[in-house]
Structure formats: structure tokens, C-alpha cells
Protein backbone atom coordinates (compact mmCIF):
# COMPACT_ATOMS: atom_id res chain seq x y z
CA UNK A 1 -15.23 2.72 -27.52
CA UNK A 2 -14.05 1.24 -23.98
CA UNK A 3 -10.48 1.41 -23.14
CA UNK A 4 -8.56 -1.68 -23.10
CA UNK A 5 -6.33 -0.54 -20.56
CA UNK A 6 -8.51 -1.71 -17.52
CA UNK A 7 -11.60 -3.94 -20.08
CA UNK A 8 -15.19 -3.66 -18.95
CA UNK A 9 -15.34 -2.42 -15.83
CA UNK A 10 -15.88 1.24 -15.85
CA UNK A 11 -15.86 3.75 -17.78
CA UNK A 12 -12.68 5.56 -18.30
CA UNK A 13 -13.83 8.77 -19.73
CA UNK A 14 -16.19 9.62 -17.16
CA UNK A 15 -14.06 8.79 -14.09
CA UNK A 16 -11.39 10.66 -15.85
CA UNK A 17 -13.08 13.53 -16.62
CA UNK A 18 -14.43 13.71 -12.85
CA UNK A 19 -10.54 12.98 -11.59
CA UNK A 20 -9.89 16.51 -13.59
CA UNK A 21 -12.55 18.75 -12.72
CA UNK A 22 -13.70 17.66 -9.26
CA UNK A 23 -10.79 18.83 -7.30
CA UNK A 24 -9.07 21.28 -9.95
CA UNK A 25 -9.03 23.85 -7.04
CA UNK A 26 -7.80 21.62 -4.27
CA UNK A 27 -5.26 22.67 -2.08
CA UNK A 28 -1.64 20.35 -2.27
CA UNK A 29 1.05 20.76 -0.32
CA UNK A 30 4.70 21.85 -1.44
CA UNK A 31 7.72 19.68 -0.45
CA UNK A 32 8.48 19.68 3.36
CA UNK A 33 11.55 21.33 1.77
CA UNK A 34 9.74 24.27 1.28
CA UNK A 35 7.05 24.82 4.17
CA UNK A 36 5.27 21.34 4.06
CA UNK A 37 1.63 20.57 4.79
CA UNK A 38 -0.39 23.09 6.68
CA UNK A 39 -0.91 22.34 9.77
CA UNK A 40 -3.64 22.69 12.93
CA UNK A 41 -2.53 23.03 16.06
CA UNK A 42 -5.33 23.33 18.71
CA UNK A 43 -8.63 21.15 18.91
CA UNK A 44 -10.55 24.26 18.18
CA UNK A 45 -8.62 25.12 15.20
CA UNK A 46 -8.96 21.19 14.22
CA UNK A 47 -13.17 20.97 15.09
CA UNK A 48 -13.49 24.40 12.99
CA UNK A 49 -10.98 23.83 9.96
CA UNK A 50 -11.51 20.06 9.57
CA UNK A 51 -14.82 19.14 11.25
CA UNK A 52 -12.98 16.88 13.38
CA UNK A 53 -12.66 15.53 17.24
CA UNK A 54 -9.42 16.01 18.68
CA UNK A 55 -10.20 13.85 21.73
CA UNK A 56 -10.84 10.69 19.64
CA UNK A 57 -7.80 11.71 17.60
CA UNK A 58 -5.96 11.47 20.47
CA UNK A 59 -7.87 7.65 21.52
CA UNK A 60 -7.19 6.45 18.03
CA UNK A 61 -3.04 7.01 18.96
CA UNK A 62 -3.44 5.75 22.03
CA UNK A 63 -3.99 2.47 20.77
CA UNK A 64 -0.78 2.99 18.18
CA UNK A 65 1.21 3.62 21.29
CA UNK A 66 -0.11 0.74 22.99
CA UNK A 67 0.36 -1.89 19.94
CA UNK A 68 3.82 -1.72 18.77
CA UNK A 69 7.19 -0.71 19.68
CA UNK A 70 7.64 2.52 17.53
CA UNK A 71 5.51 4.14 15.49
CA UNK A 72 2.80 7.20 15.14
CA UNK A 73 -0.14 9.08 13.95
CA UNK A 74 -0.72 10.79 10.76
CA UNK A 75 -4.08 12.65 9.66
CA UNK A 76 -4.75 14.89 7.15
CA UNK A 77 -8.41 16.37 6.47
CA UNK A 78 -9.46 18.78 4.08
CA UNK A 79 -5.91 19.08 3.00
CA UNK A 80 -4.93 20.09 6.82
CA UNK A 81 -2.14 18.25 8.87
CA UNK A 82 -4.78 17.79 11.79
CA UNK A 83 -2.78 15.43 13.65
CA UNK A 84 1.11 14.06 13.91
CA UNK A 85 2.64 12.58 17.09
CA UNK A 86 5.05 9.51 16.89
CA UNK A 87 7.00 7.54 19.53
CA UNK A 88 10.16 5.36 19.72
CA UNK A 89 12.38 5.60 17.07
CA UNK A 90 9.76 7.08 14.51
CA UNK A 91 9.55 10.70 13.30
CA UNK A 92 8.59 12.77 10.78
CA UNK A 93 12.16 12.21 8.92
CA UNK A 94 12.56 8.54 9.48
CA UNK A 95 12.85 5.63 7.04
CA UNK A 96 11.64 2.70 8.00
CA UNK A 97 11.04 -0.40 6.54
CA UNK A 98 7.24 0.17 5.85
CA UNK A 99 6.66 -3.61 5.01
CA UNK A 100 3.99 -5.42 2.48
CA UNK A 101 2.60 -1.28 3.12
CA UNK A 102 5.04 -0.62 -0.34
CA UNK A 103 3.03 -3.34 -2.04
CA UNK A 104 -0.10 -0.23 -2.84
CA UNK A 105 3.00 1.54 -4.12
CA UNK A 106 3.85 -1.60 -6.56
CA UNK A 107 0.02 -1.54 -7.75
CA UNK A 108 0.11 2.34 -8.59
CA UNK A 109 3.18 2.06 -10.40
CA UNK A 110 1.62 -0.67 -12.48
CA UNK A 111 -1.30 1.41 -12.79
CA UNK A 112 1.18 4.00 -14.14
CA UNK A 113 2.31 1.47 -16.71
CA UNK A 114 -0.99 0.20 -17.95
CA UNK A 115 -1.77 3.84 -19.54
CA UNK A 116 1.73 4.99 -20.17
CA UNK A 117 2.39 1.98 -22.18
CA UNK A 118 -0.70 0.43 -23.37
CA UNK A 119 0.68 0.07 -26.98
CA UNK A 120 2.84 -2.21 -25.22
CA UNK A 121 0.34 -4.38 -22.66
CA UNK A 122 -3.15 -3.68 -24.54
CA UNK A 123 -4.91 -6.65 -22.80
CA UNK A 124 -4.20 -4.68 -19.32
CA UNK A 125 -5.31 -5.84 -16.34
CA UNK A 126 -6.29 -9.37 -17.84
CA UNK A 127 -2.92 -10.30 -20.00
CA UNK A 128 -1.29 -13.31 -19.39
CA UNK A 129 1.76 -12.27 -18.32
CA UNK A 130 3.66 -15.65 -18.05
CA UNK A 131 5.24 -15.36 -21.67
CA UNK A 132 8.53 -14.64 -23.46
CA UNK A 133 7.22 -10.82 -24.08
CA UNK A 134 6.42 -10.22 -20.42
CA UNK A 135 7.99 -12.77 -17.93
CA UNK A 136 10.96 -14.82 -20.24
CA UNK A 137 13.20 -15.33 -16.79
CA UNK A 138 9.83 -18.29 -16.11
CA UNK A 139 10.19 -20.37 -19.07
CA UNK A 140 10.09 -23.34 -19.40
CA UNK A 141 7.24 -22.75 -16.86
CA UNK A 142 7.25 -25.32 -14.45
CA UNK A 143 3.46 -25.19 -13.59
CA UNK A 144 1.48 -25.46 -17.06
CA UNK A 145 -1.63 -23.88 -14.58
CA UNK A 146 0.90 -20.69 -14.42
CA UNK A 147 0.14 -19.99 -18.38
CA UNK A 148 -3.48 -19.07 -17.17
CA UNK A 149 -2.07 -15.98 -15.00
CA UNK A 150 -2.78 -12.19 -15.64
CA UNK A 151 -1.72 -9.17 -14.19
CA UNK A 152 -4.93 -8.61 -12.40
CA UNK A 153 -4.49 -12.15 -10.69
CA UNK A 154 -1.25 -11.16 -9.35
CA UNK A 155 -2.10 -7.96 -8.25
CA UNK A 156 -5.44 -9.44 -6.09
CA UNK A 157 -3.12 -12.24 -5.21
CA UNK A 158 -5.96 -14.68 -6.40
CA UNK A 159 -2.75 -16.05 -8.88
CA UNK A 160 -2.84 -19.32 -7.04
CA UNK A 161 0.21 -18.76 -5.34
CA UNK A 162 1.05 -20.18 -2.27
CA UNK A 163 0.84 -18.10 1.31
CA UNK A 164 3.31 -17.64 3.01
CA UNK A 165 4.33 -17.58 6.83
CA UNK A 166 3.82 -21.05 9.44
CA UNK A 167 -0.06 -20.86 9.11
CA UNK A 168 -0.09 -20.10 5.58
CA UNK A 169 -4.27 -20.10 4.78
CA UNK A 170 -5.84 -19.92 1.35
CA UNK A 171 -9.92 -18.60 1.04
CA UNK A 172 -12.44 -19.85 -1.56
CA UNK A 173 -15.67 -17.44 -1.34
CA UNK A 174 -14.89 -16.29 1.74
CA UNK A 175 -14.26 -19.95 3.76
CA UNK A 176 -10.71 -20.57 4.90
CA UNK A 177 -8.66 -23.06 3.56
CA UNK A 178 -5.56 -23.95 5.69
CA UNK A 179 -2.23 -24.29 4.30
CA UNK A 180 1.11 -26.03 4.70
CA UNK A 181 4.12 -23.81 4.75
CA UNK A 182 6.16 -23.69 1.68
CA UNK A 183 9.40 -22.42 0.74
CA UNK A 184 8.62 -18.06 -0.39
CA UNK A 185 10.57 -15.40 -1.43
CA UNK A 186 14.79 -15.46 -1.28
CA UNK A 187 16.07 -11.83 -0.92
CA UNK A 188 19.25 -13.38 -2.64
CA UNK A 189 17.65 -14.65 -5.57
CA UNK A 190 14.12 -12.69 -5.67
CA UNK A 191 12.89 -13.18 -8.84
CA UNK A 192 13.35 -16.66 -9.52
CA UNK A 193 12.52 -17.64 -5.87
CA UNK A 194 9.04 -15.60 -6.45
CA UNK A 195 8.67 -17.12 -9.93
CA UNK A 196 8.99 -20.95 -8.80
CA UNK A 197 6.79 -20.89 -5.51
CA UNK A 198 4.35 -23.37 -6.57
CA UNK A 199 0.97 -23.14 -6.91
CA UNK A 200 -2.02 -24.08 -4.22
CA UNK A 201 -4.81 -23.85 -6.19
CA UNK A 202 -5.59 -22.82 -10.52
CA UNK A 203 -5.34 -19.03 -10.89
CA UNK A 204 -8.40 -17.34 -9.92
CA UNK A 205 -9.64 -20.23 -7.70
CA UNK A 206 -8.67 -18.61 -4.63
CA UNK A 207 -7.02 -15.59 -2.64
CA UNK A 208 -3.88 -16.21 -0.75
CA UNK A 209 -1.67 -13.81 0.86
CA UNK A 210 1.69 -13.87 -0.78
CA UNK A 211 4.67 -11.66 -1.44
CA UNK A 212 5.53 -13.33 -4.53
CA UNK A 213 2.49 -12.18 -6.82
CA UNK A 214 3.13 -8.73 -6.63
CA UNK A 215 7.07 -8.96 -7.28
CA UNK A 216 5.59 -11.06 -10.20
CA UNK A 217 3.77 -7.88 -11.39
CA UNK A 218 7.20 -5.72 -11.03
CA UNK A 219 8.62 -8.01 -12.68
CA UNK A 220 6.22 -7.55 -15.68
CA UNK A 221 6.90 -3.07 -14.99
CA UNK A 222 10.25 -4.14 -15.13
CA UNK A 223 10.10 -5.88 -18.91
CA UNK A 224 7.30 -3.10 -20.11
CA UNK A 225 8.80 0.36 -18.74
CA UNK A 226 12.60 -0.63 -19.45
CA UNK A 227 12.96 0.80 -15.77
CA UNK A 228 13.78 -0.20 -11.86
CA UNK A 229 10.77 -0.21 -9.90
CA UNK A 230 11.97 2.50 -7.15
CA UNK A 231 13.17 4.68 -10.43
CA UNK A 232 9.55 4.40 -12.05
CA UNK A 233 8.41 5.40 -8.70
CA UNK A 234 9.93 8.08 -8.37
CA UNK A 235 9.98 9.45 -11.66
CA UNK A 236 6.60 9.22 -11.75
CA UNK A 237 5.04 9.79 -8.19
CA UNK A 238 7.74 11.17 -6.66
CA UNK A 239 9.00 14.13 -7.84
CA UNK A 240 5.82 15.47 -8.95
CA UNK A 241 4.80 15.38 -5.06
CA UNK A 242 7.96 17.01 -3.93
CA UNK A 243 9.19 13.53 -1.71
CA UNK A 244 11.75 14.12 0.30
CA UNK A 245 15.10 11.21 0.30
CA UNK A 246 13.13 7.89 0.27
CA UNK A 247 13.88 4.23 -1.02
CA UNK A 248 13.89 0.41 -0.97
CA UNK A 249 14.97 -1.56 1.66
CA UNK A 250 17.93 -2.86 -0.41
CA UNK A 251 20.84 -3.49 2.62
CA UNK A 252 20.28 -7.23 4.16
CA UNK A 253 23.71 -7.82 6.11
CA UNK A 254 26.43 -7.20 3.24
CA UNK A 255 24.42 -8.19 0.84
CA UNK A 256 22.89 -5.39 -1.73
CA UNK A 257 19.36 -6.83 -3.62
CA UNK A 258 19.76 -5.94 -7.15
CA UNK A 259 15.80 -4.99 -7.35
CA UNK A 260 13.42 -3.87 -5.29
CA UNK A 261 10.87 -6.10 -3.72
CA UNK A 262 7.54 -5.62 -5.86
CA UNK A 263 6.33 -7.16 -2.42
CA UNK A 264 7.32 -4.41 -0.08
CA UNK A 265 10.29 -2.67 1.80
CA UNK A 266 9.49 0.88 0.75
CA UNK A 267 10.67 3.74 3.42
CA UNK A 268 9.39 7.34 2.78
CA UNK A 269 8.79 10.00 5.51
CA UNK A 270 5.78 9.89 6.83
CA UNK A 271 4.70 13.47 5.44
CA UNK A 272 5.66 11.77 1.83
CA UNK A 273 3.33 8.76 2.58
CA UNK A 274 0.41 11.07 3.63
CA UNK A 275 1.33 12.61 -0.33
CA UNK A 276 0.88 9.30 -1.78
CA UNK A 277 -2.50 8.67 -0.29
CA UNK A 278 -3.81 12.11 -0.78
CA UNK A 279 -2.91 11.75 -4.55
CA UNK A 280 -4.85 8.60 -4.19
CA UNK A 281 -7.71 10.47 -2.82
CA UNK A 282 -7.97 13.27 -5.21
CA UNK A 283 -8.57 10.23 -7.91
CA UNK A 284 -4.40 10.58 -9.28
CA UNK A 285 -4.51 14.10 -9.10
CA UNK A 286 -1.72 16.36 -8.16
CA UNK A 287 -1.82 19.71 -8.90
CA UNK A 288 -2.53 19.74 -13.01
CA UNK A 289 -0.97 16.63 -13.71
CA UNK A 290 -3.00 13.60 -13.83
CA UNK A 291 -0.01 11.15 -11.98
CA UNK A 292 -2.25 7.95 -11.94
CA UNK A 293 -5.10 7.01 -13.59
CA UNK A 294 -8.22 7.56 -12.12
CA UNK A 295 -10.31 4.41 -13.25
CA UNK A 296 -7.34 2.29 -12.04
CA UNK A 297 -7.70 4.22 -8.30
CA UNK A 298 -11.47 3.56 -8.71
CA UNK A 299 -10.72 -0.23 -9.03
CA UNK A 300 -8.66 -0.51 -5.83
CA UNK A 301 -11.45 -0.04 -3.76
CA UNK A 302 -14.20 -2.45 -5.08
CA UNK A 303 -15.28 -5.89 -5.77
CA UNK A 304 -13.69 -6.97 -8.92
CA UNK A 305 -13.69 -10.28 -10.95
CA UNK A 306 -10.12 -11.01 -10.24
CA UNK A 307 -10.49 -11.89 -6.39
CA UNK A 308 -14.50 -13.11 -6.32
CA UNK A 309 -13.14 -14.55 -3.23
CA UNK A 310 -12.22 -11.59 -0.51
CA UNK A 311 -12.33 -8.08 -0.38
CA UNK A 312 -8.96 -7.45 -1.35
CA UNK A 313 -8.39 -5.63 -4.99
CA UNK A 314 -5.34 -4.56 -6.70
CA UNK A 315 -3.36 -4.88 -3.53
CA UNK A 316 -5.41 -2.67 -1.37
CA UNK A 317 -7.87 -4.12 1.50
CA UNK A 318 -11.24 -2.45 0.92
CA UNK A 319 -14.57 -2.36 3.17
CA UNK A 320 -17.15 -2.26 0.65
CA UNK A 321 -18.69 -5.11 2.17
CA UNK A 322 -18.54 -3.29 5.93
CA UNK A 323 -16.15 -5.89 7.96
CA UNK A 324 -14.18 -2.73 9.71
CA UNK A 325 -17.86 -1.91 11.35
CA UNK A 326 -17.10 1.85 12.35
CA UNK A 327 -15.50 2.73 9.04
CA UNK A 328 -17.04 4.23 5.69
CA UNK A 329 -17.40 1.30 2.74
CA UNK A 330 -15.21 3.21 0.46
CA UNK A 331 -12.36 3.12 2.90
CA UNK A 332 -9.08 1.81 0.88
CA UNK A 333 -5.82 0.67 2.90
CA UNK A 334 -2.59 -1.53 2.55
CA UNK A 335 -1.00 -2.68 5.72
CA UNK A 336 2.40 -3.86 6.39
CA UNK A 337 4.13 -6.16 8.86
CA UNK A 338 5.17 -4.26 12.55
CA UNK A 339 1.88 -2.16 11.99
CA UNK A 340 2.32 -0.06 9.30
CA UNK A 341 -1.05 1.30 7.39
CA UNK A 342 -2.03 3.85 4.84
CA UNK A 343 -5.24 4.66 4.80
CA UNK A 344 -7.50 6.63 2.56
CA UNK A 345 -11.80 7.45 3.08
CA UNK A 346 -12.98 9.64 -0.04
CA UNK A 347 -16.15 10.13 1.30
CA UNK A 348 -14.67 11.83 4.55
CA UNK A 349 -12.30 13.52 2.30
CA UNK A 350 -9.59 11.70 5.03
CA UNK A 351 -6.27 10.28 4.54
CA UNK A 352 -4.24 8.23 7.07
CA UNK A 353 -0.58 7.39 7.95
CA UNK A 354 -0.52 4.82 10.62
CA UNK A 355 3.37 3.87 11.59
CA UNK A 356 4.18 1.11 13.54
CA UNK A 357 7.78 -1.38 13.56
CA UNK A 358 10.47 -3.03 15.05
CA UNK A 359 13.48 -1.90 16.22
CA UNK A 360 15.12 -3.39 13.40
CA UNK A 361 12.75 -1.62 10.69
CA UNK A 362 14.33 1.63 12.09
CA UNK A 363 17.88 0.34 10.86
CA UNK A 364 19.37 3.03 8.99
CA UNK A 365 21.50 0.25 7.06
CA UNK A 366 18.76 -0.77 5.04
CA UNK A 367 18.34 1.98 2.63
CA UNK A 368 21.82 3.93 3.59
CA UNK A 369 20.17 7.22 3.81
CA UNK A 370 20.70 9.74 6.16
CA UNK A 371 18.60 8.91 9.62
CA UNK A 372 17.85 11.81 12.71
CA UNK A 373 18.69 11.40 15.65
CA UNK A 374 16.40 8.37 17.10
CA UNK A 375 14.74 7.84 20.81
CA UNK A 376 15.71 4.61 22.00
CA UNK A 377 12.85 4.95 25.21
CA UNK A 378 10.85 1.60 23.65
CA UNK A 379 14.39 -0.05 22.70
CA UNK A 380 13.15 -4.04 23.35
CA UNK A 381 9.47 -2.48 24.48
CA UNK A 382 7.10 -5.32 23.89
CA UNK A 383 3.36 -5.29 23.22
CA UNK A 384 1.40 -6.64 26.01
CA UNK A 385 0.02 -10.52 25.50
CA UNK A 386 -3.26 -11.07 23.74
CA UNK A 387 -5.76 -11.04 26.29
CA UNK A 388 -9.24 -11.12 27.00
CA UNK A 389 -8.46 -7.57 28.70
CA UNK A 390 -5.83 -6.07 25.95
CA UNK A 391 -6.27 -6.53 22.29
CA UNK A 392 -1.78 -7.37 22.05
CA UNK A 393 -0.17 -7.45 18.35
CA UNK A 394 -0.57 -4.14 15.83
CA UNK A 395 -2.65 -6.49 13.61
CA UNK A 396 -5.40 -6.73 16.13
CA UNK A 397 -5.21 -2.61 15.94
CA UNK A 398 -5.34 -1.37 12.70
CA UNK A 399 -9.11 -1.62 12.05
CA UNK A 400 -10.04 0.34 15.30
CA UNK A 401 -7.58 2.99 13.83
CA UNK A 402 -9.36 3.39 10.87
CA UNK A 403 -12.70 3.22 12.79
CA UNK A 404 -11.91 5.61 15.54
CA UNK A 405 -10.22 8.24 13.01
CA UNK A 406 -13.14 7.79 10.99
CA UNK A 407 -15.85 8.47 14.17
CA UNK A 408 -13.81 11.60 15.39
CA UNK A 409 -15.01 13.19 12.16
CA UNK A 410 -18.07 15.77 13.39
CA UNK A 411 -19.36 17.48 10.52
């Protein structure tokens, strides 16, 4: 009999069955609390441990340095800490605001929900979530077309929501459809803001890029778990891992957001964000517990019914169809404004943790946690202009990350 939780698509069982044997005897890393990832330290440790090229390591952060203001380097092969270097007001212990980057953590907690309470949502990825069971703060709905939406719409932001930003663009089978600007998300009143940005197109008629689908879907977590996003979260993902002090970007000015932003704003260390990804990797695996499901992970990184229209699935940007040229086709990653990225290959058994930001993402008002000591050496540091001899902004960068971490592999 096939699941319900995620329909048709694949087969739980076997993908669960491969999430528990496959890497029963991996290697995870305790807390940084007690000892942390191990680590290599020279490029001959790094070529003979993890089959990797320290030199192109070393190119791939050049062009972090080069791109934004602050930020850094994270790999981890073969369960080693093969490279970690940051610059500006980054380091291992920061917070920052990590951006749209918390909106893979939004889609794993939802995975989370879709098993843990399928009694509760048994429709999964394709209910229609605009109803007094799942979403009662949207009625009287004030889009009929809105009725139409599931779960799986929101999360491959193929709901028919509006983009957001000046050059807002929509895409139909891959051709661009430019937008007008619309009124998006209000920090002071974030679910009914997200709830009421109107429509551009019926649900499932097109991919746009915008912030309020996936606070739709935490919405929904909220309603179906009984809990606060950032509390599932960490219930669930991270204590198991061993995180260290993490949380939403909840302190704008004086005012304190009552929920977190299903769209973003999430600030671990960076060791704790390499954790996420490498329990993404090892198919929701950590340790003996089975933390996410696996046939959810498995649908992150492909094609899926829900977004016909882009290669963009469950809130992760995938390359099964080869458009970052030097990379693997399973490669999986979410990106976030300033330059943020996490990045995870299976097939090169590679995880990523690409930092990036702002001065003001580094503002330790934001979450009220603890911050070290920060370099203020790029204080006001600007990217160079877009050029046809410098490739400027951290969005221009974050393929030939991936691509040049990918090529330093050697074996």
C-alpha cells in the first residue's frame, strides 16, 4: 500500500529502508560543546582523508571573499571538516541573519510534520490547506483561486503568489514572465500580510519567488503540530544534532515578531548549519534516529509535479537538469539574501556552508544571543561593480562555489 504522506511519487519503504541501512556506520559529529567535527588541517591530510584539492578549495573562497562584505567557507567530506576560513564579522560562533537560506529549514520541519502527524494531514503534500482545519486566520478567502492551494504548491512556490522585490518576475515552463511590484510580507503583521498578497497567476500555473508561500506552510505546522516553528525546530532537529544557541531573527527596532518567518531569518553557527545539511545528506539520518523522512529529502532534489515550471522543489534549488554546468545533477541548495548558501552533493558524499551578509545581518539585536567578539576590517566594504572583468553581487557567485567545491574533489 503507498503512503499517503508524500502520494505517488516514490516509494517510501524502499527509500526508507536504504536511509537506515546505508549509512548505519557513518561517522557524526558530537556538539562543538564537546570536541566538534573532526577536522583536516594540511592539503595532504585533506587529498588523502577526503580525496580532495586544497588549492581549488582555497579558489572557491576566494571568490566568497571577493563577493560580499562578510562571510566564509565551510566543507565537510567524508564526515571531515576539510575546510573553514571566514572574514569580516563572520565566525564559527556567529549568528547571522542567514536569509530566505532558513526557508530549507521551514520545508524539513514540514517534512517532520507530514509523518509525525499524518493522522492529522493524510492528503500530505497535496491537501488544500486554505480551510478552517488548516489555515482559519484566511477566511473568508479573498481569492476563490486560493481554495485550489496545497502544501506542495506553497512549498515549490508555484501557489500563484505574487514575487516580490522591484523586478518581481513570474516563469511558465521555463519562459519569464515579468511582474509589477506588489505590496509582500509586513514583519508587524506577518501572517495576514502573507495570507492576503494576491495572486498572479491560478495555483500551479507558474513559479514565482515569494516569501509569503512558505510562511503560508508554517502557518499550516503551526495549526497541525500545536507548536512555534523555531520550537519544532529545535525539538526535532536540533537537539538531536547537538546545535549550539541558535534562533529566529525576531528583534526589528523595538519591535519583537510574535512568530518566526516560515520565509527565513534563521541564525545558527556555521558548524550547526554544516549538521543540518549533513543530516540531509545521510537521507534524515543522525546517528539511530531517523530525524526526517527520507522520501521527503529524496523529493527536494527532483522534478516534481508541483513546480512543472523550474527546477526548484520543496524550497530547495536543484540541478537535475545541469544549469550549474560544473556541478553534479543531484546537487540540492537553498540560498539566502547577502550570499548565504547551504549546499549538499550525495553523490560526492559533500556538504557545503557558504556565508555571506551585510553588516547589518551580523546585528547581535536580532536574535539577542550572545555574539564574539566581531572584526570590523570590511565595516562599509563594498563588492566591486558588475563588470565585464568582475562577476560583482554574491548572487552572481554562488553557482561557481558549488562548481569549484565540487571540481576540487580528486578521487
Amino acid at each position: 500500500m503507498k503512503s499517503p504522506l508524500f502520494s505517488r511519487f516514490i516509494c517510501p519503504a524502499l527509500s526508507l529502508a536504504l536511509g537506515a541501512s546505508a549509512f548505519a556506520a557513518d561517522y557524526f559529529p558530537p556538539p562543538d560543546s564537546e570536541g566538534g567535527w573532526r577536522a583536516l588541517k594540511t592539503p595532504e591530510e585533506i587529498r588523502a582523508k577526503a580525496g580532495m584539492d586544497s588549492a581549488t578549495l582555497n579558489a572557491a573562497y576566494e571568490i566568497c571573499e571577493r563577493s560580499t562584505q562578510n562571510g566564509g567557507l565551510a566543507v565537510v567530506r567524508h564526515g571531515y571538516l576539510v575546510f573553514e576560513k571566514y572574514f569580516g564579522r563572520a565566525s564559527r560562533n556567529a549568528n547571522p541573519d542567514m536569509a530566505s537560506t532558513g526557508k530549507a529549514f521551514t520545508s524539513i520541519a514540514c517534512g517532520i510534520m507530514l509523518n509525525e502527524f499524518r493522522d492529522k494531514i493524510p492528503q500530505g503534500l497535496e491537501t488544500k490547506v486554505f480551510t478552517e482545519k488548516y489555515l482559519p486566520e484566511a477566511l473568508p478567502l479573498d481569492d476563490p483561486r486560493k481554495a485550489d492551494i496545497t502544501l506542495g504548491q506553497l512549498l515549490c512556490m508555484s501557489a500563484g503568489y505574487w514575487g516580490e522585490g522591484q523586478t518581481p518576475v513570474g516563469m511558465v515552463m521555463g519562459k519569464v514572465k515579468p511582474l509589477k511590484p506588489v505590496k509582500g510580507q509586513d514583519i508587524r503583521d506577518l501572517d495576514m500580510s502573507s495570507l492576503r498578497v494576491p495572486l498572479w497567476t491560478d495555483p500551479g500555473a507558474g513559479y514565482s519567488y515569494s516569501s509569503p508561500s512558505p510562511h503560508i506552510a508554517s502557518i499550516v505546522l503551526r495549526h497541525v503540530t500545536g507548536m512555534e516553528l523555531q520550537d519544532y525546530i529545535g525539538e526535532r532537529l536540533g537537539k538531536p544534532m547537538g546545535w549550539g544557541p541558535w534562533g529566529y531573527c525576531l528583534h526589528r527596532g523595538d519591535f519583537l515578531m510574535p512568530h518566526a518567518n516560515g520565509a527565513g531569518s534563521t541564525a545558527l553557527h556555521a558548524t550547526d548549519a554544516l549538521r543540518f545539511g549533513y543530516c540531509l545528506l545521510h537521507k534524515g539520518k543522525w546517528k539511530e534516529q531517523q530525524l526526517v523522512p527520507a522520501d521527503y529529502i529524496e523529493l527536494c532534489h527532483k522534478p516534481l509535479p508541483y513546480n512543472p515550471h523550474t527546477p526548484f522543489s520543496l524550497q530547495f534549488e536543484h540541478n537535475s537538469d545541469g544549469h550549474a554546468i560544473g556541478a553534479p545533477r543531484d546537487a540540492f541548495f537553498k540560498t539566502g539574501a547577502g550570499g548565504f548558501c547551504i549546499y549538499v552533493v550525495p553523490s560526492l558524499d559533500l556538504v557545503i556552508y557558504k556565508l555571506g551578509g551585510k553588516d547589518n545581518q551580523y546585528d547581535p539585536a536580532l536574535t539577542g544571543l550572545p555574539q564574539p567578539e566581531q572584526s570590523h576590517d570590511r565595516d562599509n566594504w563594498q563588492p566591486p561593480a558588475h563588470t565585464q572583468f568582475d562577476e560583482g553581487s554574491p548572487g552572481d557567485t554562488l553557482w561557481r562555489v558549488l562548481e569549484l567545491v565540487s571540481l576540487s574533489v580528486k578521487d
